[in-house]
Protein backbone atom coordinates (compact mmCIF):
# COMPACT_ATOMS: atom_id res chain seq x y z
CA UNK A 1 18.84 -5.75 -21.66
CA UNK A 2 15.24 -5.16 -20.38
CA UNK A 3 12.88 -7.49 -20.50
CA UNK A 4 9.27 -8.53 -19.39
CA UNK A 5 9.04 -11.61 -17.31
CA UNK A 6 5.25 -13.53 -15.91
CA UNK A 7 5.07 -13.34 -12.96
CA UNK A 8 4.50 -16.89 -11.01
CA UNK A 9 5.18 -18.42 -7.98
CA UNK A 10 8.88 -18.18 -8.31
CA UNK A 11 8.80 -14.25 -8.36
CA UNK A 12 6.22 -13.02 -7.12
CA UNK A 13 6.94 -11.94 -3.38
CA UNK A 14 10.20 -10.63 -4.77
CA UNK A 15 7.97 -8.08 -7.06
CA UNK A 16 6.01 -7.37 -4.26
CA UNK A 17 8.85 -6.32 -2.49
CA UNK A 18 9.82 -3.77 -4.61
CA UNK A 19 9.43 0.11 -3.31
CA UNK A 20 9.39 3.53 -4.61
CA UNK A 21 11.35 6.25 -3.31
CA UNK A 22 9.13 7.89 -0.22
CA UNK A 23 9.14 11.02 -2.00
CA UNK A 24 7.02 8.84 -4.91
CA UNK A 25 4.96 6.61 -2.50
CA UNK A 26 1.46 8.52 -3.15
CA UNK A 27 2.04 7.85 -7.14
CA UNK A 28 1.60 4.81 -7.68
CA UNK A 29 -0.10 1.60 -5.82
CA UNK A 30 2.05 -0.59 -3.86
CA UNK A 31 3.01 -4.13 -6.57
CA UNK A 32 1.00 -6.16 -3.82
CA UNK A 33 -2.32 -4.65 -4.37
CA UNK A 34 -1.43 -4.28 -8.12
CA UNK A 35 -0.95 -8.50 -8.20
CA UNK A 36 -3.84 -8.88 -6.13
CA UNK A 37 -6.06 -7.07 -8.50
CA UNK A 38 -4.60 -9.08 -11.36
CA UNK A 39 -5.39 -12.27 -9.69
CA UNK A 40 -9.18 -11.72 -9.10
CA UNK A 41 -9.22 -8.79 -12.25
CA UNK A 42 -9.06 -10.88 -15.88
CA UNK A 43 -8.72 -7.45 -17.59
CA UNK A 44 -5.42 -6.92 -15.55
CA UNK A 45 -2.07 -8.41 -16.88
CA UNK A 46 0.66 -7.62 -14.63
CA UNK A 47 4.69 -8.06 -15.60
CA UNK A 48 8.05 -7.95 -13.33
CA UNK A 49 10.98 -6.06 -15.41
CA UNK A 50 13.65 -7.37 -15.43
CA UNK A 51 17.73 -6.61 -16.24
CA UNK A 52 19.78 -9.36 -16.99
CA UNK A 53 18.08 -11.76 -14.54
CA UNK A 54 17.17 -9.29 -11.88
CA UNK A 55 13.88 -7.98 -11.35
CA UNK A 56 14.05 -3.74 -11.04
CA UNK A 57 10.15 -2.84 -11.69
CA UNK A 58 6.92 -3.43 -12.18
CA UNK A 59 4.19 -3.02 -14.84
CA UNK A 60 0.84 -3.38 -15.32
CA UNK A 61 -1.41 -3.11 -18.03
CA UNK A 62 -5.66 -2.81 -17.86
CA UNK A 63 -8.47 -2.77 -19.96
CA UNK A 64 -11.38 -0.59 -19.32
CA UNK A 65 -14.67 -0.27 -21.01
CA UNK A 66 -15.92 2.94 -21.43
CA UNK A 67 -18.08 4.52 -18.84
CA UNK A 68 -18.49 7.90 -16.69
CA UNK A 69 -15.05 7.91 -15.60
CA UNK A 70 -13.60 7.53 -18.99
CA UNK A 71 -15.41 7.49 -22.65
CA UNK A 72 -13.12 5.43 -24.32
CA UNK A 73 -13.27 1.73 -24.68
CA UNK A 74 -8.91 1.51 -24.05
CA UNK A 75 -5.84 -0.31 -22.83
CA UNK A 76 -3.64 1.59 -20.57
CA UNK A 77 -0.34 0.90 -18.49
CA UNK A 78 -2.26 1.43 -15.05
CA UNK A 79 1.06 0.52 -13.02
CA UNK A 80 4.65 1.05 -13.84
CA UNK A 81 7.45 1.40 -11.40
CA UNK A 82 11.26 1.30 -10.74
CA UNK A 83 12.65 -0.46 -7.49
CA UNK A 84 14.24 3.06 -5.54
CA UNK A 85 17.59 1.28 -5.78
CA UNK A 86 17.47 0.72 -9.43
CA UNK A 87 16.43 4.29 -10.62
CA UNK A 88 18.50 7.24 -12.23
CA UNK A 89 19.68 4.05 -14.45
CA UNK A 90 17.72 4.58 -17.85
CA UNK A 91 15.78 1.81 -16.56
CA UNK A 92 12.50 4.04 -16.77
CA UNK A 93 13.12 4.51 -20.62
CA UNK A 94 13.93 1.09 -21.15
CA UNK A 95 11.03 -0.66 -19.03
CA UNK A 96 8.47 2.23 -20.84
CA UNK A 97 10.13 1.25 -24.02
CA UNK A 98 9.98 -2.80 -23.74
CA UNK A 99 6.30 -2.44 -22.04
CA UNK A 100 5.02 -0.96 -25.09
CA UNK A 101 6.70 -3.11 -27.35
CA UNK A 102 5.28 -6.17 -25.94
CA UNK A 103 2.25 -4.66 -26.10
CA UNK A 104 2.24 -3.78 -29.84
CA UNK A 105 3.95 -7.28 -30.39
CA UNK A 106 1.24 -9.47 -28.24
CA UNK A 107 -1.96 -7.18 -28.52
CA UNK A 108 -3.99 -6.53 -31.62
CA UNK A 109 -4.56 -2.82 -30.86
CA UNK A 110 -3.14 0.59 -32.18
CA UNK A 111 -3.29 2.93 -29.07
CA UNK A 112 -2.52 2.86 -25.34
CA UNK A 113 -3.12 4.81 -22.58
CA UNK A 114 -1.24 5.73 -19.63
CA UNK A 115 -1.33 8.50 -16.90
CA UNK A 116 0.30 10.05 -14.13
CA UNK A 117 -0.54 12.54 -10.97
CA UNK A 118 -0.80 16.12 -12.16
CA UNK A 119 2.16 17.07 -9.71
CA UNK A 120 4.08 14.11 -11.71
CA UNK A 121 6.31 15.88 -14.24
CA UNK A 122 9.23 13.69 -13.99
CA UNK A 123 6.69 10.48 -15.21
CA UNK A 124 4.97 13.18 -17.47
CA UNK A 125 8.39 13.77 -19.14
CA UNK A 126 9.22 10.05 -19.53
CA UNK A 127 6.18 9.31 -20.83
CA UNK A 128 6.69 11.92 -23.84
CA UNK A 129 9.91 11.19 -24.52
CA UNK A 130 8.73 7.70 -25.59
CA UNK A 131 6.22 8.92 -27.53
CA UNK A 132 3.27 9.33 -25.69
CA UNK A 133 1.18 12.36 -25.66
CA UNK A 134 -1.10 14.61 -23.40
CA UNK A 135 -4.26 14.43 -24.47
CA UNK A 136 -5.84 17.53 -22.66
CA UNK A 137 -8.14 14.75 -20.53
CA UNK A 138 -7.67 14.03 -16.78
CA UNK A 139 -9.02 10.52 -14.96
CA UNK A 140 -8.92 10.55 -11.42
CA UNK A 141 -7.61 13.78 -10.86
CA UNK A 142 -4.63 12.43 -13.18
CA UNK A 143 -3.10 13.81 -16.87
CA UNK A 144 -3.94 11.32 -19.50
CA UNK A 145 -0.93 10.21 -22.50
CA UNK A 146 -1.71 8.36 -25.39
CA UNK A 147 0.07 6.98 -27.96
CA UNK A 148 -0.82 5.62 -31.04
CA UNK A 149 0.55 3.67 -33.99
């Protein structure tokens, strides 16, 4: 079962440790910047996931006010990742699935955001299978999904 753990001082250089495949490294920041921002960012809440004990990935969620990079006031998943090892698993489902169940669980909101590199079907795919959809909009040079309930 997948679940989202805090990460504290008992798990945090093991989530830092975590790696994409090479062929992936330019999608996603590496976990160590991502808990560094968290640490000095309030709007940043970052989470280790984890199977039966072990952590496998990594997400992170942000909020952004609107402004000229984005209109929308919003919450998005800014980081999400599967350890190399642990991939080709369902893990991706299941850590997209429990991320934004927390999140409708814990957060009083009714949409979130995520995105992914143009080139980035594989994510692209995930992320619509769970639900989320293309909204026509690009940030940074990258598709946006939303999804709302």
């Amino acid at each position: 079962m997948i679940v989202l753990q805090e990460i504290d001082q008992s798990n945090y250089k093991q989530c830092a440790q975590l790696k994409t495949k090479a062929s992936q490294g330019h999608f996603v920041a590496p976990n160590w910047y991502s808990l560094l921002e968290a640490n000095y960012e309030s709007n940043r809440k970052p989470f280790a996931i984890s199977s039966e004990g072990d952590i496998i990935g990594f997400i992170m969620y942000s909020y952004y006010q609107a402004d000229s990079s984005y209109p929308v006031d919003s919450w998005w998943i800014e980081r999400f990742m599967i350890d190399q090892d642990q991939q080709g698993k369902g893990y991706g489902k299941e850590g997209i699935l429990a991320g934004v169940n927390w999140f409708k669980q814990t957060m009083d909101e009714t949409e979130l955001r995520i995105s992914a590199e143009v080139t980035n079907e594989v994510a692209i795919r995930l992320y619509q299978k769970q639900g989320f959809s293309l909204t026509g909009e690009e940030v940074e040079g990258e598709k946006v999904l939303l999804l709302k309930w």
